[in-house]
PDB file of N, CA and C in Angstrom:
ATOM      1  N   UNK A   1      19.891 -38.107 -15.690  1.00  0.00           N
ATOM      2  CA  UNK A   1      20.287 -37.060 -14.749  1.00  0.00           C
ATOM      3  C   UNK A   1      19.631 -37.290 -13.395  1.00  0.00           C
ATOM      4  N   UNK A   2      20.294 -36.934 -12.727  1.00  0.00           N
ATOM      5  CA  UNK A   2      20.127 -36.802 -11.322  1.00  0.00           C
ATOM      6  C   UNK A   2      19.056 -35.945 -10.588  1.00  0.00           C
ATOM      7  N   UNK A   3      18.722 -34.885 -11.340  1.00  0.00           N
ATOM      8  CA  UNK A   3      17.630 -33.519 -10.669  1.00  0.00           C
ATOM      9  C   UNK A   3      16.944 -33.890 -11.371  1.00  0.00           C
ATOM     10  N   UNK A   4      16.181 -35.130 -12.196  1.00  0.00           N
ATOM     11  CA  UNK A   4      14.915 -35.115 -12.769  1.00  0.00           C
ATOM     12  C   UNK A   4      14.995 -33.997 -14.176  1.00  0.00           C
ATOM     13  N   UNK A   5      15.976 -33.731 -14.864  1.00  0.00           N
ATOM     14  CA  UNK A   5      16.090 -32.929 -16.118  1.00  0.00           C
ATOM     15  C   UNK A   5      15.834 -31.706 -15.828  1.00  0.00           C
ATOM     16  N   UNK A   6      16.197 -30.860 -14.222  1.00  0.00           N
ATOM     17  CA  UNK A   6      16.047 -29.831 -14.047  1.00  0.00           C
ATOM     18  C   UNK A   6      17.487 -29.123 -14.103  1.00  0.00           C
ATOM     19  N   UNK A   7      18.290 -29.164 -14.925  1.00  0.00           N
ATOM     20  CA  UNK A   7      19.846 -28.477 -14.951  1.00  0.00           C
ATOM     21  C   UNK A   7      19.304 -27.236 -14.440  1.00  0.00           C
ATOM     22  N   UNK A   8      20.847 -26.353 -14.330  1.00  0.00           N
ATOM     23  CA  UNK A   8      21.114 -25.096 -14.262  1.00  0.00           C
ATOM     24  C   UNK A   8      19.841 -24.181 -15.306  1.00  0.00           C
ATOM     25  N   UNK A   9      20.133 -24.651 -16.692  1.00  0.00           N
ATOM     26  CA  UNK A   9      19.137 -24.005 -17.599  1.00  0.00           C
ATOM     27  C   UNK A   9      17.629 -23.996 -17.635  1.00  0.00           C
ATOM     28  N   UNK A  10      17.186 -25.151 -16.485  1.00  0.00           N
ATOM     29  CA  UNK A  10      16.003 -24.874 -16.294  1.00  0.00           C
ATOM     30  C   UNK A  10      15.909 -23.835 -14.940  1.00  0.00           C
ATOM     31  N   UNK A  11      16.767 -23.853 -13.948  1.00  0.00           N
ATOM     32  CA  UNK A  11      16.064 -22.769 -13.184  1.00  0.00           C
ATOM     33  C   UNK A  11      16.148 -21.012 -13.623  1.00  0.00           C
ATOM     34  N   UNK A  12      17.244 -21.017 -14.655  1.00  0.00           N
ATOM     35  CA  UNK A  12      17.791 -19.850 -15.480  1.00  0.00           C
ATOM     36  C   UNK A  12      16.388 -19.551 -16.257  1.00  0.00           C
ATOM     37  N   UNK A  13      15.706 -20.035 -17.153  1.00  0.00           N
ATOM     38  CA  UNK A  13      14.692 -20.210 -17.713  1.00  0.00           C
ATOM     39  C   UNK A  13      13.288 -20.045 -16.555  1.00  0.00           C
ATOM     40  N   UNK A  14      13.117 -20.096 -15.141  1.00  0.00           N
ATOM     41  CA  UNK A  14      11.986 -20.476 -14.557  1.00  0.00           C
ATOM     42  C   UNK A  14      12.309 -18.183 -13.980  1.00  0.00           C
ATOM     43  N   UNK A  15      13.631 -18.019 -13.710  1.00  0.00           N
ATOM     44  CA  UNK A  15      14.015 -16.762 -13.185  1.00  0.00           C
ATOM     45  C   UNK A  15      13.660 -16.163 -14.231  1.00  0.00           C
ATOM     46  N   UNK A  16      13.509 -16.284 -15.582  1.00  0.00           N
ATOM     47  CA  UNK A  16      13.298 -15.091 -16.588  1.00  0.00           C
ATOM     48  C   UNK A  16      11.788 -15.090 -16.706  1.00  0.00           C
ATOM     49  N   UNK A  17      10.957 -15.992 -16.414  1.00  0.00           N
ATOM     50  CA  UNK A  17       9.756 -15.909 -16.469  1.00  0.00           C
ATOM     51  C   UNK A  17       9.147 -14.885 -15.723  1.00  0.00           C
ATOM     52  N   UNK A  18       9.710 -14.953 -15.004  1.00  0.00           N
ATOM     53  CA  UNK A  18       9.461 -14.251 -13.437  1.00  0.00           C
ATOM     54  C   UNK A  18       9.501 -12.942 -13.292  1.00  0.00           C
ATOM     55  N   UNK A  19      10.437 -12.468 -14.152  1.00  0.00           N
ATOM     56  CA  UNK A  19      10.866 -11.196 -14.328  1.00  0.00           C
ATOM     57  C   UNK A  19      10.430 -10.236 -15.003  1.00  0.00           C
ATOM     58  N   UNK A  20       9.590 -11.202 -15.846  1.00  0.00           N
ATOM     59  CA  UNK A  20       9.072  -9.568 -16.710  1.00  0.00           C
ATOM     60  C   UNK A  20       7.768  -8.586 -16.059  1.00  0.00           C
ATOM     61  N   UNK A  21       7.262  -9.483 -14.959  1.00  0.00           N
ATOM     62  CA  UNK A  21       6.123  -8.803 -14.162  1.00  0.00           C
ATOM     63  C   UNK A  21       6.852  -7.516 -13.376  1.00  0.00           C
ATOM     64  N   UNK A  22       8.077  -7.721 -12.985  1.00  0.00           N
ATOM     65  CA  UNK A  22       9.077  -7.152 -12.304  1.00  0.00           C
ATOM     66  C   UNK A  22       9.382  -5.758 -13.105  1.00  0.00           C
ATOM     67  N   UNK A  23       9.502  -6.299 -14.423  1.00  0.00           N
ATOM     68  CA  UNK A  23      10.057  -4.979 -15.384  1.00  0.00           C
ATOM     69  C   UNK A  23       8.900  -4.427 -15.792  1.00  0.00           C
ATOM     70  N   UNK A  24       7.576  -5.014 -15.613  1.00  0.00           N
ATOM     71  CA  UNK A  24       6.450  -4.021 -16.189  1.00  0.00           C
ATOM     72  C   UNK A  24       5.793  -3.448 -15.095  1.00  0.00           C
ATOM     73  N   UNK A  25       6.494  -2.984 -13.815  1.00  0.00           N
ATOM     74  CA  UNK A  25       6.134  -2.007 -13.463  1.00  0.00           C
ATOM     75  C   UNK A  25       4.818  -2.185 -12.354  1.00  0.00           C
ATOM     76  N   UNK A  26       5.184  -3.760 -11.924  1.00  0.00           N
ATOM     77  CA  UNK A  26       4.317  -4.421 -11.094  1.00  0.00           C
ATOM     78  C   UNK A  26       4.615  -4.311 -10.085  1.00  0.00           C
ATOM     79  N   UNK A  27       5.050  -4.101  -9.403  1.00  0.00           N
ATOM     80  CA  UNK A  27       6.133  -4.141  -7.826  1.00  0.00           C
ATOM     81  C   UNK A  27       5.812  -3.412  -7.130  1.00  0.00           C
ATOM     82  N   UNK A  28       4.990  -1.805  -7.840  1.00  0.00           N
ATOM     83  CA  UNK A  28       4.369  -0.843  -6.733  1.00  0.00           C
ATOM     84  C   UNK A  28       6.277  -0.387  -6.213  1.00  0.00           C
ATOM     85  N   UNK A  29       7.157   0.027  -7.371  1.00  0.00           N
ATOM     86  CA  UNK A  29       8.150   1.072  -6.865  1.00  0.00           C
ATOM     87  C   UNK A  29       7.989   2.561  -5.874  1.00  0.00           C
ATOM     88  N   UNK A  30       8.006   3.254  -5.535  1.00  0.00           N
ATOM     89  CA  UNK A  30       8.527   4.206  -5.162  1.00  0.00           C
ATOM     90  C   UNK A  30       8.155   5.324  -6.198  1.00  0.00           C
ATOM     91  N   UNK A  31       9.290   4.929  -7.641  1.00  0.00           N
ATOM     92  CA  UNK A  31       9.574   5.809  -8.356  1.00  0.00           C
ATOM     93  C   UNK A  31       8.205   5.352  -9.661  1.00  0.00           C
ATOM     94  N   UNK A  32       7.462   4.628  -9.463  1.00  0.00           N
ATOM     95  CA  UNK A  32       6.220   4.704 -10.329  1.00  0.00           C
ATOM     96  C   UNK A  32       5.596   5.797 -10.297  1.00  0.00           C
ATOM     97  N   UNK A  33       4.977   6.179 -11.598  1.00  0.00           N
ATOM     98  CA  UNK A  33       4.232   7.050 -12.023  1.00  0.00           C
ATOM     99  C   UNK A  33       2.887   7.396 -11.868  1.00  0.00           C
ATOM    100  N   UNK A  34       2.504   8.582 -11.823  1.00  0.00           N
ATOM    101  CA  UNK A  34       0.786   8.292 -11.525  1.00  0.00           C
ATOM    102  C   UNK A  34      -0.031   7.416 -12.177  1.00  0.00           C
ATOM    103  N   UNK A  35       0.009   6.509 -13.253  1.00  0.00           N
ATOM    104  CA  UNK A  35      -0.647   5.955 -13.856  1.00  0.00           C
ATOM    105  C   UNK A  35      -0.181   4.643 -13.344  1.00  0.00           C
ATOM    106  N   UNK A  36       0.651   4.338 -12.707  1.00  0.00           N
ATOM    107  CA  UNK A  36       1.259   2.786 -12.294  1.00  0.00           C
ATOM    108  C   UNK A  36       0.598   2.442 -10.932  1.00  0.00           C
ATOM    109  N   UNK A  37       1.048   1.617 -10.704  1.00  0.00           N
ATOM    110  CA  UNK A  37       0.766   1.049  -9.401  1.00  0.00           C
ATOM    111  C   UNK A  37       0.611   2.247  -8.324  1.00  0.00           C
ATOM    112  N   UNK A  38      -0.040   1.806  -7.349  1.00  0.00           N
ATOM    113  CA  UNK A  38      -0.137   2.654  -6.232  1.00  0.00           C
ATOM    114  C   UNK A  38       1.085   2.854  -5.183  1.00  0.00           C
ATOM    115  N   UNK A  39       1.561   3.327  -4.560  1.00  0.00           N
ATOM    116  CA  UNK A  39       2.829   3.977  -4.068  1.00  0.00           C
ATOM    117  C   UNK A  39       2.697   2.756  -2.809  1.00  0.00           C
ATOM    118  N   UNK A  40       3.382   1.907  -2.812  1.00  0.00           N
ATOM    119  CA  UNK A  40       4.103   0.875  -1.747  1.00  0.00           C
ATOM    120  C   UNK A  40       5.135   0.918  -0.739  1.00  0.00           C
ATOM    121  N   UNK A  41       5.491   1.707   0.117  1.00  0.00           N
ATOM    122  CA  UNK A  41       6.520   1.803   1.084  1.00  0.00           C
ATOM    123  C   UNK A  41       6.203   2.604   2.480  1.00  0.00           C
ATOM    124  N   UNK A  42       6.511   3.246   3.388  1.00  0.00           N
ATOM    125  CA  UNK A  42       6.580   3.233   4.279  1.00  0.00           C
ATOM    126  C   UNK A  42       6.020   4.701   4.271  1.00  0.00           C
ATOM    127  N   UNK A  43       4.856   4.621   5.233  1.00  0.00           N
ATOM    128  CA  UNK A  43       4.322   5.892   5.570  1.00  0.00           C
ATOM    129  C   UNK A  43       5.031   7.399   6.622  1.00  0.00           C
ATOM    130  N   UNK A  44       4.964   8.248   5.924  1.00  0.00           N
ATOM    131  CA  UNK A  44       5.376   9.326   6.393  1.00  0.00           C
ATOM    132  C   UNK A  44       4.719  10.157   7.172  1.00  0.00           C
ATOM    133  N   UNK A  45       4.484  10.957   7.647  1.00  0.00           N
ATOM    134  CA  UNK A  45       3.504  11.578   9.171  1.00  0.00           C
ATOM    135  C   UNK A  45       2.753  12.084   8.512  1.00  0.00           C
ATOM    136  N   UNK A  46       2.954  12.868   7.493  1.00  0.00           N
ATOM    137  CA  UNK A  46       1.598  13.580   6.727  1.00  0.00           C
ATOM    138  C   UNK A  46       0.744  12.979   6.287  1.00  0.00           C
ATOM    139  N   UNK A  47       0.939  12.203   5.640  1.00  0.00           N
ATOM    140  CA  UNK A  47      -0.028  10.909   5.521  1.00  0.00           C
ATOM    141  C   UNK A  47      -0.471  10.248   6.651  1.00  0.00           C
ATOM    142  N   UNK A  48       0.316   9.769   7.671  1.00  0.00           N
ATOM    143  CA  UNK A  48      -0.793   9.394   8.318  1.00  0.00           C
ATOM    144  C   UNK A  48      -1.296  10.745   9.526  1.00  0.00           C
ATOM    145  N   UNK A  49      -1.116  11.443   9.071  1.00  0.00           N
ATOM    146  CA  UNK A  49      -2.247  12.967   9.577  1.00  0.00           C
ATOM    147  C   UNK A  49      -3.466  13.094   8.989  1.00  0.00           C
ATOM    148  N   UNK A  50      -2.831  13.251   7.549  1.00  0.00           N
ATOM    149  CA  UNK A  50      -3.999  12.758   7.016  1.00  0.00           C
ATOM    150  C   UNK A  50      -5.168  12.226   6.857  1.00  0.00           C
ATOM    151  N   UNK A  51      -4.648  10.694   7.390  1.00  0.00           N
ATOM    152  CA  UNK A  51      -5.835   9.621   7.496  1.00  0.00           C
ATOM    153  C   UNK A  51      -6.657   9.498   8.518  1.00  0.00           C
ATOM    154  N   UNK A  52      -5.673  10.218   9.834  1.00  0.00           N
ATOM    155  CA  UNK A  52      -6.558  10.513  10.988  1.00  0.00           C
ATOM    156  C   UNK A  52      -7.713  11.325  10.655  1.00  0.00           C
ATOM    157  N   UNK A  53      -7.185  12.688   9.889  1.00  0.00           N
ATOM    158  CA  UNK A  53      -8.069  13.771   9.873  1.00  0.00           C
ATOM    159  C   UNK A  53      -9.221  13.402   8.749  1.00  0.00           C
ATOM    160  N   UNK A  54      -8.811  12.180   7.958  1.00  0.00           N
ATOM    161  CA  UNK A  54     -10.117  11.904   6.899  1.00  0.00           C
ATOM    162  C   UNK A  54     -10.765  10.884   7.661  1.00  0.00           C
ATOM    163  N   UNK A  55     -10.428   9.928   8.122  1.00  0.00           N
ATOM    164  CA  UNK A  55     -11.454   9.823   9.546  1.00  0.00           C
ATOM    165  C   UNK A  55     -12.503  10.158  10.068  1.00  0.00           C
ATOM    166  N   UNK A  56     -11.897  10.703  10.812  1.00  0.00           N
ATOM    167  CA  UNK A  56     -12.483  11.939  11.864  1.00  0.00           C
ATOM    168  C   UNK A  56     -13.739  12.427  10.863  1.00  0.00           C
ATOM    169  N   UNK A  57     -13.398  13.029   9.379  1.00  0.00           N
ATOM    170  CA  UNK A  57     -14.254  13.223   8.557  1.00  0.00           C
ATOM    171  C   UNK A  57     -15.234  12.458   8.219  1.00  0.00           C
ATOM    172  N   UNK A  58     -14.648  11.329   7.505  1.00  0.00           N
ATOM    173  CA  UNK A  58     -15.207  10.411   6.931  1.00  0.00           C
ATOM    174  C   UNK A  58     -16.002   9.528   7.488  1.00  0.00           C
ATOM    175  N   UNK A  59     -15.510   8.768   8.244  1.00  0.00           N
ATOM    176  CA  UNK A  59     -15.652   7.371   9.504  1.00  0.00           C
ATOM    177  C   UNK A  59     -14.995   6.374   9.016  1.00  0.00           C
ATOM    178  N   UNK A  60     -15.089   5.704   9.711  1.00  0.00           N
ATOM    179  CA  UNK A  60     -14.254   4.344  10.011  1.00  0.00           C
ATOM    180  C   UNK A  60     -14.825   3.652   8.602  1.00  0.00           C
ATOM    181  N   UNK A  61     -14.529   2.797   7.387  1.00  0.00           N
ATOM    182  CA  UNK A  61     -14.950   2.519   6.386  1.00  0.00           C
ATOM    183  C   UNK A  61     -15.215   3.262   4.804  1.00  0.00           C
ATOM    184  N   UNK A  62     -14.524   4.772   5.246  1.00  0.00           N
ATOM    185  CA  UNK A  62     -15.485   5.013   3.766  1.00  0.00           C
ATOM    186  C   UNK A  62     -13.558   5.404   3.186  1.00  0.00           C
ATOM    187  N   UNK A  63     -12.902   3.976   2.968  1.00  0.00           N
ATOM    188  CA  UNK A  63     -12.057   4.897   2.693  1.00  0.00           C
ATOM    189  C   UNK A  63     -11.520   5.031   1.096  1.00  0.00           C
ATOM    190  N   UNK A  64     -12.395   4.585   0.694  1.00  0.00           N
ATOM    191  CA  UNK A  64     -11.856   4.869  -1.111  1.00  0.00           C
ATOM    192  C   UNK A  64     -12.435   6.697  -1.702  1.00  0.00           C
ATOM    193  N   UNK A  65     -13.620   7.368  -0.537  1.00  0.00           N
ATOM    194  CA  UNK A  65     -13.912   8.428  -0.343  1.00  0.00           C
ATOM    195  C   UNK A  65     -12.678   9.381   0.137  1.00  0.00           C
ATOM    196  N   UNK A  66     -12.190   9.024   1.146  1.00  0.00           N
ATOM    197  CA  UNK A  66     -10.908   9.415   1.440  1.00  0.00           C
ATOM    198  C   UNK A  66      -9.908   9.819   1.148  1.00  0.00           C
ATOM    199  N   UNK A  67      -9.365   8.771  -0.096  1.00  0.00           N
ATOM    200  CA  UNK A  67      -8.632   8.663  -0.982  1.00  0.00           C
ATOM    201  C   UNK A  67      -8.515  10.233  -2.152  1.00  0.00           C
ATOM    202  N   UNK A  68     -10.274   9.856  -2.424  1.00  0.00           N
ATOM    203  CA  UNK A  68     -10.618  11.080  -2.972  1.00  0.00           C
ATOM    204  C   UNK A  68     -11.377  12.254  -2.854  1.00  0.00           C
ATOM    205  N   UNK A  69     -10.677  12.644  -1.495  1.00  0.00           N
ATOM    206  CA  UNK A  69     -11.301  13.901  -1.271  1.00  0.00           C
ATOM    207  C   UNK A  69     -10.258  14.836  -1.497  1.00  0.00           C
ATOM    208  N   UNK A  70     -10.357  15.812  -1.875  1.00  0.00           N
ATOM    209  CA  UNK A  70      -9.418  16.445  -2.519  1.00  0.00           C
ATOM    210  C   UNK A  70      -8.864  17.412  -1.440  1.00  0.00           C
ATOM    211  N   UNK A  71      -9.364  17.209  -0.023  1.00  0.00           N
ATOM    212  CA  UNK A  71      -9.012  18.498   1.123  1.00  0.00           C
ATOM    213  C   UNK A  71      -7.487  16.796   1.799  1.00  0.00           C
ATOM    214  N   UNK A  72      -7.384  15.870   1.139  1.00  0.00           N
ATOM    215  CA  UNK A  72      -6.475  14.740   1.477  1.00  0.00           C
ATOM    216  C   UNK A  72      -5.944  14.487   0.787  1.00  0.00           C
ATOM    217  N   UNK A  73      -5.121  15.228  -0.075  1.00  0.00           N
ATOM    218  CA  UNK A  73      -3.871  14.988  -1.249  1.00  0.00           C
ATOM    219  C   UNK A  73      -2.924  13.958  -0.809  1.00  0.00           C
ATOM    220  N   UNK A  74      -2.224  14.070   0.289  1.00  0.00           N
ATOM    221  CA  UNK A  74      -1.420  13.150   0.663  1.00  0.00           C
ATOM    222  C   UNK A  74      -1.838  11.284   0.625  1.00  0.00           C
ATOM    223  N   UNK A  75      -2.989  11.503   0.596  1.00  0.00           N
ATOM    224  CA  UNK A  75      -3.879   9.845   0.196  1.00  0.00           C
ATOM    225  C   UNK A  75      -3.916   9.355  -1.035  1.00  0.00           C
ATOM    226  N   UNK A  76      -3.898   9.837  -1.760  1.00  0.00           N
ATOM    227  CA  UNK A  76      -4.195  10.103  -3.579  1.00  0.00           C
ATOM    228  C   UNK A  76      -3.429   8.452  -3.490  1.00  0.00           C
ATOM    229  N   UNK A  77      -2.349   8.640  -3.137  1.00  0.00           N
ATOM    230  CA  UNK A  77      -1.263   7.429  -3.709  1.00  0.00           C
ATOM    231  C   UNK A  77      -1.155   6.232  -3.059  1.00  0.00           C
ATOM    232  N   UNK A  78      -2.117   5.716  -2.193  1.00  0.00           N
ATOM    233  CA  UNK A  78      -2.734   4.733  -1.618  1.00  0.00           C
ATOM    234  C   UNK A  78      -4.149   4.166  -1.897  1.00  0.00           C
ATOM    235  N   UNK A  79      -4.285   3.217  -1.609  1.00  0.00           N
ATOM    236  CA  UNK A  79      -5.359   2.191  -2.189  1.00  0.00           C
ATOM    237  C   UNK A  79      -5.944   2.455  -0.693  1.00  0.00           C
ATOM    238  N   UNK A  80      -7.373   2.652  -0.664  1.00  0.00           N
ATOM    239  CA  UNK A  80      -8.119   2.177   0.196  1.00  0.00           C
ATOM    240  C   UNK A  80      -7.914   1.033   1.062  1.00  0.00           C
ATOM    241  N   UNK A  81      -7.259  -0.608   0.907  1.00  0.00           N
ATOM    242  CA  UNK A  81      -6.839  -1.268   1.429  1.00  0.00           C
ATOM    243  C   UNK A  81      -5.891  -0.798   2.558  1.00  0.00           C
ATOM    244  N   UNK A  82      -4.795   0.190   1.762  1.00  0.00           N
ATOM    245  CA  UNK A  82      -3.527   0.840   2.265  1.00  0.00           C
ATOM    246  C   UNK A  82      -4.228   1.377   3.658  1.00  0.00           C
ATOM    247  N   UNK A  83      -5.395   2.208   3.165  1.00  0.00           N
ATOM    248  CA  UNK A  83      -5.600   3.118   4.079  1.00  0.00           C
ATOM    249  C   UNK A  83      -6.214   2.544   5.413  1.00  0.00           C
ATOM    250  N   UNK A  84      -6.891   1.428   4.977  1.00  0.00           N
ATOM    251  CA  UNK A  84      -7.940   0.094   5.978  1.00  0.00           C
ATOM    252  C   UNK A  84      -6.770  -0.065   7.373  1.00  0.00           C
ATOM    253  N   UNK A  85      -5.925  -1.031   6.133  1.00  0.00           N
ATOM    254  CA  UNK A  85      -4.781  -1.347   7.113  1.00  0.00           C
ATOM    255  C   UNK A  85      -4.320  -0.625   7.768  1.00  0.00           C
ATOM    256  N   UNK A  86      -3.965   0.940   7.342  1.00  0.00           N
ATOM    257  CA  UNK A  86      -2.778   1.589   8.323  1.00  0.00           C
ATOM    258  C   UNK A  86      -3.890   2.047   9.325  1.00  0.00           C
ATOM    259  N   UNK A  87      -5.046   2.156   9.669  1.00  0.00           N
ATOM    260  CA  UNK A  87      -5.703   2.589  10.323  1.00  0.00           C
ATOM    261  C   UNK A  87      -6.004   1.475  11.340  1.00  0.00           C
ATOM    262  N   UNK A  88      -6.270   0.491  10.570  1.00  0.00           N
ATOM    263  CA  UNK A  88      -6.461  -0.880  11.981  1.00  0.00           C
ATOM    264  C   UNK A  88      -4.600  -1.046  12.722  1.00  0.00           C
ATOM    265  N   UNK A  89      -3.495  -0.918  11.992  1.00  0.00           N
ATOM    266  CA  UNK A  89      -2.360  -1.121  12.797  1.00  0.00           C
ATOM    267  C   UNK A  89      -2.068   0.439  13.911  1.00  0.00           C
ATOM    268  N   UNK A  90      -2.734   1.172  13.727  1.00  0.00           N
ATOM    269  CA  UNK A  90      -2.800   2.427  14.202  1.00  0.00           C
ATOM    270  C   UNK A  90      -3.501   1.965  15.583  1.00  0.00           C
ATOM    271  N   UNK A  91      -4.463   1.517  15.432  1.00  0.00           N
ATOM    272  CA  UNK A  91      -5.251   1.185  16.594  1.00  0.00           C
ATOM    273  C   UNK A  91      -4.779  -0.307  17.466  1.00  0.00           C
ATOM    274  N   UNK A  92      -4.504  -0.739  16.564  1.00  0.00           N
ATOM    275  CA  UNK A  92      -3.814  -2.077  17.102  1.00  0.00           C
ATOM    276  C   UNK A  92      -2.488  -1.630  18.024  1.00  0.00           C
ATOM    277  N   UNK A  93      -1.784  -1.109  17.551  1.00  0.00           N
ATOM    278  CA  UNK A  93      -0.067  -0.727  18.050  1.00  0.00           C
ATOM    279  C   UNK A  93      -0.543   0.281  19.023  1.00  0.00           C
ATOM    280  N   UNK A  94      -1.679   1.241  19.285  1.00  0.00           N
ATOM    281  CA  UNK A  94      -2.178   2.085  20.022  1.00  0.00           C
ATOM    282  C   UNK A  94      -1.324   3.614  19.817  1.00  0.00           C
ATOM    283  N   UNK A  95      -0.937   3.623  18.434  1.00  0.00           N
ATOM    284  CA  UNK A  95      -0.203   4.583  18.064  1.00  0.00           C
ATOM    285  C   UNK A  95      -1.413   6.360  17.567  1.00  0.00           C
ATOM    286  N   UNK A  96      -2.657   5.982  18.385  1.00  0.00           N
ATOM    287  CA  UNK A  96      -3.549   6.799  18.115  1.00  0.00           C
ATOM    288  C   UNK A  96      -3.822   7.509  19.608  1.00  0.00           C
ATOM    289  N   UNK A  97      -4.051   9.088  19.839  1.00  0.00           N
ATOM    290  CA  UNK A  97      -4.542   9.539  20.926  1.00  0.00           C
ATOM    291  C   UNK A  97      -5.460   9.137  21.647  1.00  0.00           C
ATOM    292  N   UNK A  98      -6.000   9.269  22.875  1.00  0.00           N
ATOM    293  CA  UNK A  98      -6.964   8.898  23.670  1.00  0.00           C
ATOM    294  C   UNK A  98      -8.039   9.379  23.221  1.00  0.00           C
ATOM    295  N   UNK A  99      -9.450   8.863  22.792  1.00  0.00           N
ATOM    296  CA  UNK A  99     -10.604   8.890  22.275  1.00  0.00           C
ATOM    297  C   UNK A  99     -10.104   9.226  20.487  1.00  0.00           C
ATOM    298  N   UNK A 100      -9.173   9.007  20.410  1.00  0.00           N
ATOM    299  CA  UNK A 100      -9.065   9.282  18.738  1.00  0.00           C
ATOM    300  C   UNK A 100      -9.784   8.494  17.905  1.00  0.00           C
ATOM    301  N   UNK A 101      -9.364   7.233  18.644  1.00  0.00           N
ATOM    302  CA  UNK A 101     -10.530   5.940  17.393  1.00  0.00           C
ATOM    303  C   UNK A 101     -11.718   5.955  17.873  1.00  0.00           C
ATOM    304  N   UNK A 102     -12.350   6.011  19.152  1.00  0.00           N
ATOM    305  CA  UNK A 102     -13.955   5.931  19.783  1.00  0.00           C
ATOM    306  C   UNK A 102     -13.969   7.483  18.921  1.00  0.00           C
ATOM    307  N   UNK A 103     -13.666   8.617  18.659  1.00  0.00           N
ATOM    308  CA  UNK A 103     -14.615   9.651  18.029  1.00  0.00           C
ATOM    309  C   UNK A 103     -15.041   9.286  16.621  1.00  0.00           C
ATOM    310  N   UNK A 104     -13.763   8.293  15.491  1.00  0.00           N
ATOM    311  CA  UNK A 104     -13.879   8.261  14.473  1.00  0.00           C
ATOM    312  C   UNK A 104     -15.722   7.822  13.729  1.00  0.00           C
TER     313      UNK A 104
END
């Protein structure tokens, strides 16, 4: 053969491998459950109100505290990473008020 013995049935076979990480709930859906992955998609204003106002609280770094402070429900469903990042693209994009990040 020509592809080195890679037919059709081997890439059919390489796609099912692949997939079961997909079906167990690895992907960080939307529609995952509290016990699954952490909530992956696109932030909504309350949330990032939120993160300002746990901030402001917290400081710049404490954010797995954040996460779980219970006066910041809207955080619950983000990873500390989540929260790192949306806070450095916040400041980066300058999508934050004047002295908002120098008070944090």
């Amino acid at each position: 053969q020509e592809d080195g013995g890679l037919g059709p049935t081997a890439f059919a076979a390489a796609d099912e491998g692949s997939k079961g990480a997909r079906d167990a709930g690895e992907c960080g859906d939307a529609d995952d459950s509290k016990d699954g992955p952490p909530f992956r998609g696109y932030w909504e204003e309350p949330e990032e109100q939120a993160l300002r106002d746990a901030v402001q609280k917290h400081g710049i770094g404490a954010w797995e505290k954040m996460r779980h402070d219970s006066e910041f429900k809207a955080l619950e469903s983000r990873t500390g990473v989540q929260l790192k990042d949306k806070w450095r693209n916040l400041i980066k994009f300058q999508h934050l008020r004047r002295g908002e990040a120098e008070s944090a």
